[in-house]
Protein backbone atom coordinates (compact mmCIF):
# COMPACT_ATOMS: atom_id res chain seq x y z
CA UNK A 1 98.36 114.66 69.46
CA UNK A 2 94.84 113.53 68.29
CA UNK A 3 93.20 116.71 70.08
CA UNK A 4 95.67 119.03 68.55
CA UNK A 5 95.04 117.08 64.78
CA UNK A 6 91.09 117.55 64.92
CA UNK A 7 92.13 121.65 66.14
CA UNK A 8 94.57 121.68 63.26
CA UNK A 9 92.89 119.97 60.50
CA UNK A 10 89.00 119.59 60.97
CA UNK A 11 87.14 122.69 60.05
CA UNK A 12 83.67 121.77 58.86
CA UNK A 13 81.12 118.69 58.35
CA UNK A 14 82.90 117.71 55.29
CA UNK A 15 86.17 116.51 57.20
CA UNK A 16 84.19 113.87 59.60
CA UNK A 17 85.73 111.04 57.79
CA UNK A 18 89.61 113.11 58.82
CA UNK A 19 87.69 113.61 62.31
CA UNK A 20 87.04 109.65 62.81
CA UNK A 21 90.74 108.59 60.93
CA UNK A 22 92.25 111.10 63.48
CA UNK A 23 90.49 108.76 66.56
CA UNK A 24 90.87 105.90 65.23
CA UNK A 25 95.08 106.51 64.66
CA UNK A 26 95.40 107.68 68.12
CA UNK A 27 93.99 104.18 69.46
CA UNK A 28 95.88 102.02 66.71
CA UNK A 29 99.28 103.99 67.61
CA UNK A 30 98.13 103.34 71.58
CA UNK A 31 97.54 99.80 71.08
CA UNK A 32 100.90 99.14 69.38
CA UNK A 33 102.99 101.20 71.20
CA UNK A 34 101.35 99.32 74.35
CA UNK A 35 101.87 95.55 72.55
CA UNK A 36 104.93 96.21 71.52
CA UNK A 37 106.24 96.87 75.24
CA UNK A 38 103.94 93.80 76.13
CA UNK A 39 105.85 91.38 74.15
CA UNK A 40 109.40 92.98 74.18
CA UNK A 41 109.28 91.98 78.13
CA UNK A 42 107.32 88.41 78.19
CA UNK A 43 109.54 87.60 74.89
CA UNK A 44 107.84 84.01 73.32
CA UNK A 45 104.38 83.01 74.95
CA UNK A 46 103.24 79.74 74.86
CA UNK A 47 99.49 79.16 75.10
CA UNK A 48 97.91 76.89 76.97
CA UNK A 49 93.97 75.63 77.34
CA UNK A 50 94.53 73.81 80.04
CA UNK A 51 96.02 76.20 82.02
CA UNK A 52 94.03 79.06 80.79
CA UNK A 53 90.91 77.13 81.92
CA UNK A 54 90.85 78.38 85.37
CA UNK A 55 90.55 81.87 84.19
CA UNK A 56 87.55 82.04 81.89
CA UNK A 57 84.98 81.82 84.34
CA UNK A 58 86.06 84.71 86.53
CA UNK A 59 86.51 86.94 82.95
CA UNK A 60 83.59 85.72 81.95
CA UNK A 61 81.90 87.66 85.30
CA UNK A 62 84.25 90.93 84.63
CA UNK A 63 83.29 91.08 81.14
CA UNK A 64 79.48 91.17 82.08
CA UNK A 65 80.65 94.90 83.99
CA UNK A 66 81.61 97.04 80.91
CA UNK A 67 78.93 95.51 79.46
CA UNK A 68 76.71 96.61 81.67
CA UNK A 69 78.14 100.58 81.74
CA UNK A 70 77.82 100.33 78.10
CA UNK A 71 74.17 99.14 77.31
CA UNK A 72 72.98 101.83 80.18
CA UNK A 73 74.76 104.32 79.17
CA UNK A 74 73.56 103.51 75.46
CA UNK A 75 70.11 102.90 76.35
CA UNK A 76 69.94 106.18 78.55
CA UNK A 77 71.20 108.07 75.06
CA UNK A 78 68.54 106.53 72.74
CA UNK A 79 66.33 107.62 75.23
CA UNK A 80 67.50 111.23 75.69
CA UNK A 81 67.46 111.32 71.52
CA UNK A 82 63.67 110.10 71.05
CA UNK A 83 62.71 112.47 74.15
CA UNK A 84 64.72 115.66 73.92
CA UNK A 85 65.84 115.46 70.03
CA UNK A 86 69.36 114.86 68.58
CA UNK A 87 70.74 118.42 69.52
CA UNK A 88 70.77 117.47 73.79
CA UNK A 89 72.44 114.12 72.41
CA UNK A 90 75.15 116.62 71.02
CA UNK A 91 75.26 118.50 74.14
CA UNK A 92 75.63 115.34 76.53
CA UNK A 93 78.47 113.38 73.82
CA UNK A 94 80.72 116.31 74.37
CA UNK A 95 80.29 116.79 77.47
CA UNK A 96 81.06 112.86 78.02
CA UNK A 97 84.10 113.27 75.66
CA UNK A 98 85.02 115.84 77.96
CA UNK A 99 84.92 113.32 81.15
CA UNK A 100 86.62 110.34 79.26
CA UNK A 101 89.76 112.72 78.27
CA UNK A 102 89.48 113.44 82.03
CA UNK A 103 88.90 110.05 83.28
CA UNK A 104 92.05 108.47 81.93
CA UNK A 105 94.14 110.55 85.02
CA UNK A 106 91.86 109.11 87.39
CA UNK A 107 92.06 105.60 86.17
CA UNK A 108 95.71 105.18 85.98
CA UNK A 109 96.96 104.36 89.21
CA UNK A 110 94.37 101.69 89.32
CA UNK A 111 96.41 100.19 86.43
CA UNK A 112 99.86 101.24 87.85
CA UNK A 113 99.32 99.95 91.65
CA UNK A 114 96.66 96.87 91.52
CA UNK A 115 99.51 93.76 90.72
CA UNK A 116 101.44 95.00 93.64
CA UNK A 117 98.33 95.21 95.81
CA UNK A 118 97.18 91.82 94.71
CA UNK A 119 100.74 90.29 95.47
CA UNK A 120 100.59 91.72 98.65
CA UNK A 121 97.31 90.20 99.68
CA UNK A 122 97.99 86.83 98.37
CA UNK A 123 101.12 86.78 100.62
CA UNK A 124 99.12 87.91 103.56
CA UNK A 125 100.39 91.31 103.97
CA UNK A 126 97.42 92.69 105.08
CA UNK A 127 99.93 95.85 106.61
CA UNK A 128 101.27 96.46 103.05
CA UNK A 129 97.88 96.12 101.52
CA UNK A 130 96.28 98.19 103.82
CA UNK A 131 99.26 100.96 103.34
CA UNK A 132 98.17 100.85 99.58
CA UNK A 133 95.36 101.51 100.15
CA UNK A 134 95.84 104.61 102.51
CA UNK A 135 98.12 105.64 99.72
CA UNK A 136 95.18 105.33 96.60
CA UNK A 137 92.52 107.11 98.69
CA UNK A 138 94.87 110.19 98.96
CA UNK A 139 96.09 110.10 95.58
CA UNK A 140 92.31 109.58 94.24
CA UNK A 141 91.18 112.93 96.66
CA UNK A 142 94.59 114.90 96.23
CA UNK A 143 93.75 114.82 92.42
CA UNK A 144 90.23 114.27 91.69
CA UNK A 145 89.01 116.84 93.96
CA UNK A 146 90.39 120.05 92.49
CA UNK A 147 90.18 118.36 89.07
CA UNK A 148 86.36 118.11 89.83
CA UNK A 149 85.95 121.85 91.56
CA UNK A 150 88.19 123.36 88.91
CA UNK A 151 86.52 121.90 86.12
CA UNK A 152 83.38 123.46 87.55
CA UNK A 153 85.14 126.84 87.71
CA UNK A 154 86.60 126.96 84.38
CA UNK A 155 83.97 125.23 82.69
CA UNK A 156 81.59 128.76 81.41
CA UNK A 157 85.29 130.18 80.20
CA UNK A 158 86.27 126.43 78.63
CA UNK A 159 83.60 124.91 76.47
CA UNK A 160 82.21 127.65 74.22
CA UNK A 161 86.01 128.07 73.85
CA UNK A 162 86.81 124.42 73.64
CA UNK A 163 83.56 122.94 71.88
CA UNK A 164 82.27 126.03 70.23
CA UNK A 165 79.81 128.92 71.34
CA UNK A 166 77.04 126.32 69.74
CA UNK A 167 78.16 124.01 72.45
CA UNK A 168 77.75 126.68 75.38
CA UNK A 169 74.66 124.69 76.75
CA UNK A 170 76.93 121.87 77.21
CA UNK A 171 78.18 123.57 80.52
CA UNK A 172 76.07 122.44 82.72
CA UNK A 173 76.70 119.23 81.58
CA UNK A 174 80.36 119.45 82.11
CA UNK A 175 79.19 120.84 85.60
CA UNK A 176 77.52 117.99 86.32
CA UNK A 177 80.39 115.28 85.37
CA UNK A 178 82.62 116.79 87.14
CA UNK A 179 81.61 114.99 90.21
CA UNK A 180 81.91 111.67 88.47
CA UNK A 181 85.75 111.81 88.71
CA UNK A 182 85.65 111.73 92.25
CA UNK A 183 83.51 109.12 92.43
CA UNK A 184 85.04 106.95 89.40
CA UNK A 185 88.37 107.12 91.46
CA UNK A 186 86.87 106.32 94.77
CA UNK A 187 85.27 103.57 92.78
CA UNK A 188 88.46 102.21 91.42
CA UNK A 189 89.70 102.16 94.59
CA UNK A 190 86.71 100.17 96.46
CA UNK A 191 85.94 98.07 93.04
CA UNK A 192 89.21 97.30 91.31
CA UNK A 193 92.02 97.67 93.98
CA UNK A 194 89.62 95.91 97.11
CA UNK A 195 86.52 94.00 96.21
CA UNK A 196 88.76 92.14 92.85
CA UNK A 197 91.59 91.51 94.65
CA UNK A 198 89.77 90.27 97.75
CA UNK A 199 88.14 87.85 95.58
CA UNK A 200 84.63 89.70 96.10
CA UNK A 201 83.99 89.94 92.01
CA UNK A 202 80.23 89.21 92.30
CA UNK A 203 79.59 92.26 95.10
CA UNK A 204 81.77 94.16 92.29
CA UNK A 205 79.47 93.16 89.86
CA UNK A 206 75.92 93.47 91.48
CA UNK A 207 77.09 97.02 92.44
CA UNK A 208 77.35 98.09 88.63
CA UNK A 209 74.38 96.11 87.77
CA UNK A 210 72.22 98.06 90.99
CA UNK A 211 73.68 101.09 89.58
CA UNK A 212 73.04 100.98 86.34
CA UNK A 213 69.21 99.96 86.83
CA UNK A 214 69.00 103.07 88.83
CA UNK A 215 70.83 104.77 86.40
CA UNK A 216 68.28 103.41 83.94
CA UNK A 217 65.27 104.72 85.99
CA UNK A 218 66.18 107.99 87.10
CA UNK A 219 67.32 108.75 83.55
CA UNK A 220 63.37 107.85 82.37
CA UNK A 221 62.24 110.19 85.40
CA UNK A 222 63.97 113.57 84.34
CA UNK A 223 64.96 113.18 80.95
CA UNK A 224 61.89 115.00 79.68
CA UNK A 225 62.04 118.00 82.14
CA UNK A 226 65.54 118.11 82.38
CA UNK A 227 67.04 117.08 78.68
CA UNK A 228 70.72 116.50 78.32
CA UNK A 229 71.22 117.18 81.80
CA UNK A 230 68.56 114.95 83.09
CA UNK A 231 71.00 112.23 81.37
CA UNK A 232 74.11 113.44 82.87
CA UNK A 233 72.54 113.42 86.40
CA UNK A 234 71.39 109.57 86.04
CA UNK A 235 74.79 108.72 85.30
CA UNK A 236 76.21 110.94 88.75
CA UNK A 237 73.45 108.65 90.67
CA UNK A 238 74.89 105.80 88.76
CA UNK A 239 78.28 106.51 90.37
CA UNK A 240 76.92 107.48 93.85
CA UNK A 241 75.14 104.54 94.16
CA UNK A 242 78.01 102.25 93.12
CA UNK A 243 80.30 103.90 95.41
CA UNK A 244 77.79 103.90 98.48
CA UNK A 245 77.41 100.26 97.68
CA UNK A 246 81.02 99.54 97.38
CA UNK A 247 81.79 101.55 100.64
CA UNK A 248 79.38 99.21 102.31
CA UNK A 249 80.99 95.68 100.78
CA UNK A 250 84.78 97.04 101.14
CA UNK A 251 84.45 98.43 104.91
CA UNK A 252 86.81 95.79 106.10
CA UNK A 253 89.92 96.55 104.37
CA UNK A 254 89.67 100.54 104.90
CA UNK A 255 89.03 103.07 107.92
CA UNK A 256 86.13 104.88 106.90
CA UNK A 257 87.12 108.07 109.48
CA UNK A 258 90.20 108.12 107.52
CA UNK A 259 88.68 108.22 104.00
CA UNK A 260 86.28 111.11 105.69
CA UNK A 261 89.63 112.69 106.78
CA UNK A 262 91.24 112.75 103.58
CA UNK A 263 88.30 113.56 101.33
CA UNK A 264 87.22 116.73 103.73
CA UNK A 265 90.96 118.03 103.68
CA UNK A 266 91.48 118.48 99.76
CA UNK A 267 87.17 119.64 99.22
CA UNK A 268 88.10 122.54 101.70
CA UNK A 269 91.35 122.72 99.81
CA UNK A 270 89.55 122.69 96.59
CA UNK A 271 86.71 125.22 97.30
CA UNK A 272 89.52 127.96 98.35
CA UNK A 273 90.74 127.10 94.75
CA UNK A 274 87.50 127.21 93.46
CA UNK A 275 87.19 130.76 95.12
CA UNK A 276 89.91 131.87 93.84
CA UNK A 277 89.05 131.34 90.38
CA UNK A 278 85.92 132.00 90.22
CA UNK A 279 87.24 135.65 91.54
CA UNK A 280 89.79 135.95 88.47
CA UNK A 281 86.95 135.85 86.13
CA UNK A 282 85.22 138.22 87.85
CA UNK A 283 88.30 140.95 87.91
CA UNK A 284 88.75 139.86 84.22
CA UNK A 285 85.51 140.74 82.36
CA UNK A 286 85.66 141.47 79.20
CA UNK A 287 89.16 140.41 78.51
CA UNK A 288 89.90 137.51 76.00
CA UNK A 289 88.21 134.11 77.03
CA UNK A 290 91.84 132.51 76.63
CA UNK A 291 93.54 135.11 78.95
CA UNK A 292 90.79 134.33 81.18
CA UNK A 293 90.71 130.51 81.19
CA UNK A 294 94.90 130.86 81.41
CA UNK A 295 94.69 133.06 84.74
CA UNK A 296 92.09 130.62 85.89
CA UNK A 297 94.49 127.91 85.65
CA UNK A 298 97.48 129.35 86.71
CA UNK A 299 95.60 130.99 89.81
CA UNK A 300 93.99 127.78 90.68
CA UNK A 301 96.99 125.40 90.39
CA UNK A 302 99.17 128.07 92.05
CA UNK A 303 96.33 128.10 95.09
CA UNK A 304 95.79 124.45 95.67
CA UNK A 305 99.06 123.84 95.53
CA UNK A 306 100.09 126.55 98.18
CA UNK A 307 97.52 124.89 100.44
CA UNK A 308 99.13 121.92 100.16
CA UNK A 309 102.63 123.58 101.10
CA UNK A 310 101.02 125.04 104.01
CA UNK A 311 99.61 122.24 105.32
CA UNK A 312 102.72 120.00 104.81
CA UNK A 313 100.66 117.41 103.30
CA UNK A 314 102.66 114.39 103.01
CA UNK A 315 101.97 113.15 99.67
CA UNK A 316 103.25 116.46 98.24
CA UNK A 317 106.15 116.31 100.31
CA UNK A 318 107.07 112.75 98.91
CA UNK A 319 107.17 113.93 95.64
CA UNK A 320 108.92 116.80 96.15
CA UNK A 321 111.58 115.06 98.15
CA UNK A 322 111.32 111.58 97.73
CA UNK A 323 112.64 110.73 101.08
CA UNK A 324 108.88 110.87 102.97
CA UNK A 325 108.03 106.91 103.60
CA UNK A 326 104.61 104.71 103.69
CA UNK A 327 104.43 105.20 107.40
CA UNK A 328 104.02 109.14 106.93
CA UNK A 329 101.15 108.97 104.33
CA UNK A 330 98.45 108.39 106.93
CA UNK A 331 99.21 111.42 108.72
């Protein structure tokens, strides 16, 4: 609803103060739709010092990792504006806007799935716990895969149509996020559903903190020959690094050959997609960019998806039958 308000009623430099109202509804109304729920299950809460005691420390260590994502990712924009000027700032804030909108997919069955994981190791059920897990590495590579190779494909059609043909030098920048999603889910997986749960917080921790110092670096490296994009490709080695990191400290409650598995299925998956649009733009030149963007879409969904029919892949087939159980989904 917020995307379709700024469409509908932001046309120039004169409505920013509509343009930040419009954001700034959308997460009031999300917040109090999401209380609301909160409080109309748990009923009266009583508070407690004593017994929240116990808590603060470990909060106190989780609160130091957003922290952390946020001052680099800061710091690595001041330094892109005083280097490159305030017009790559432009270019690298929408194509960021552009990952977060995307990012909120990825991130959800980390919210959805991690109590039941967490119940399941603190009973002992290290079977269940390790079927979870199976279960968010496919889900993460099933989705985030062809999200990240079809963002690539659609993304010269998309943003000039999306952002504006003053944005078009954004794409590359949208190119080069698209990675991220991968490795944000992946990192989800290893950071919030493993290492937290497993009561590894601090090798959670020092792999955002290594991250974002390299992050940091790489960023003061390139950003001069590079620009916007020199930005953008800090914050990929940001995630790479925090995933190879967390892949190291997690190795005991996944199969690494399995995770290989999974994630080389859906890329060859994804790059037939990829293909496939890449070739509808190509027969389509010089038609409408929407026409073009909507055949992209349609071919690419319709693609992936038939691969997935064709190879029988079991996560596909539990949701289209609901009758496919937790000891098919490692197949």
């Amino acid at each position: 609803l917020s995307i379709a308000c700024i469409f509908l009623f932001v046309n120039d430099a004169s409505d920013l103060w509509l343009y930040v109202l419009i954001n700034s509804a959308a997460l009031l109304i999300g917040q109090l739709v999401t209380w609301s729920a909160l409080f109309a299950d748990l009923g009266k809460i009583h508070f407690s010092f004593r017994a929240m005691k116990k808590h603060v420390a470990p909060m106190l260590l989780l609160s130091v990792i957003p922290c952390v994502s946020l001052l680099y990712t800061a710091v690595n924009k001041v330094i892109l504006g005083n280097v490159a000027g305030a017009t790559e700032v432009g270019y690298y804030n929408q194509a960021f806007k552009l990952y977060t909108i995307c990012m909120g997919f990825v991130s959800a069955l980390s919210t959805v799935i991690v109590p039941r994981m967490a119940m399941h190791f603190k009973k002992g059920d290290q079977a269940k716990f390790r079927q979870f897990v199976n279960f968010s590495i496919r889900y993460v590579s099933i989705s985030t895969i062809p999200l990240t190779f079809g963002l690539i494909g659609i993304a010269t059609t998309f943003v000039p149509l999306f952002l504006g043909a003053a944005f078009a030098p954004a794409t590359h920048n949208v190119m080069l996020f698209a990675p991220c999603l991968f490795l944000a889910g992946v990192a989800d997986i290893l950071g919030l559903q493993i290492l937290l749960i497993t009561n590894q917080s601090k090798k959670y921790t020092l792999s955002i903190i290594i991250g974002s110092i390299v992050s940091f670096a790489t960023n003061i490296f390139v950003v001069a020959a590079w620009g916007s994009e020199g930005t953008v490709f800090s914050f990929f080695i940001a995630n790479l690094v925090i995933v190879a990191l967390q892949l190291y400290f997690a190795r005991k409650h996944y199969e690494f050959r399995y995770f290989l598995k999974i994630v080389a299925k859906y890329t060859f998956f994804s790059i037939i997609m990829l293909f496939a649009m890449l070739g509808i733009k190509y027969l389509l030149q010089g038609q409408s960019d929407i026409l073009i963007l909507a055949y992209q879409l349609i071919t690419g969904v319709y693609i992936y998806l038939l691969c997935l029919f064709l190879s029988k892949d079991p996560l596909l087939f539990q949701i289209l039958y609901r009758k496919v159980g937790w000891k098919h989904v490692k197949k």
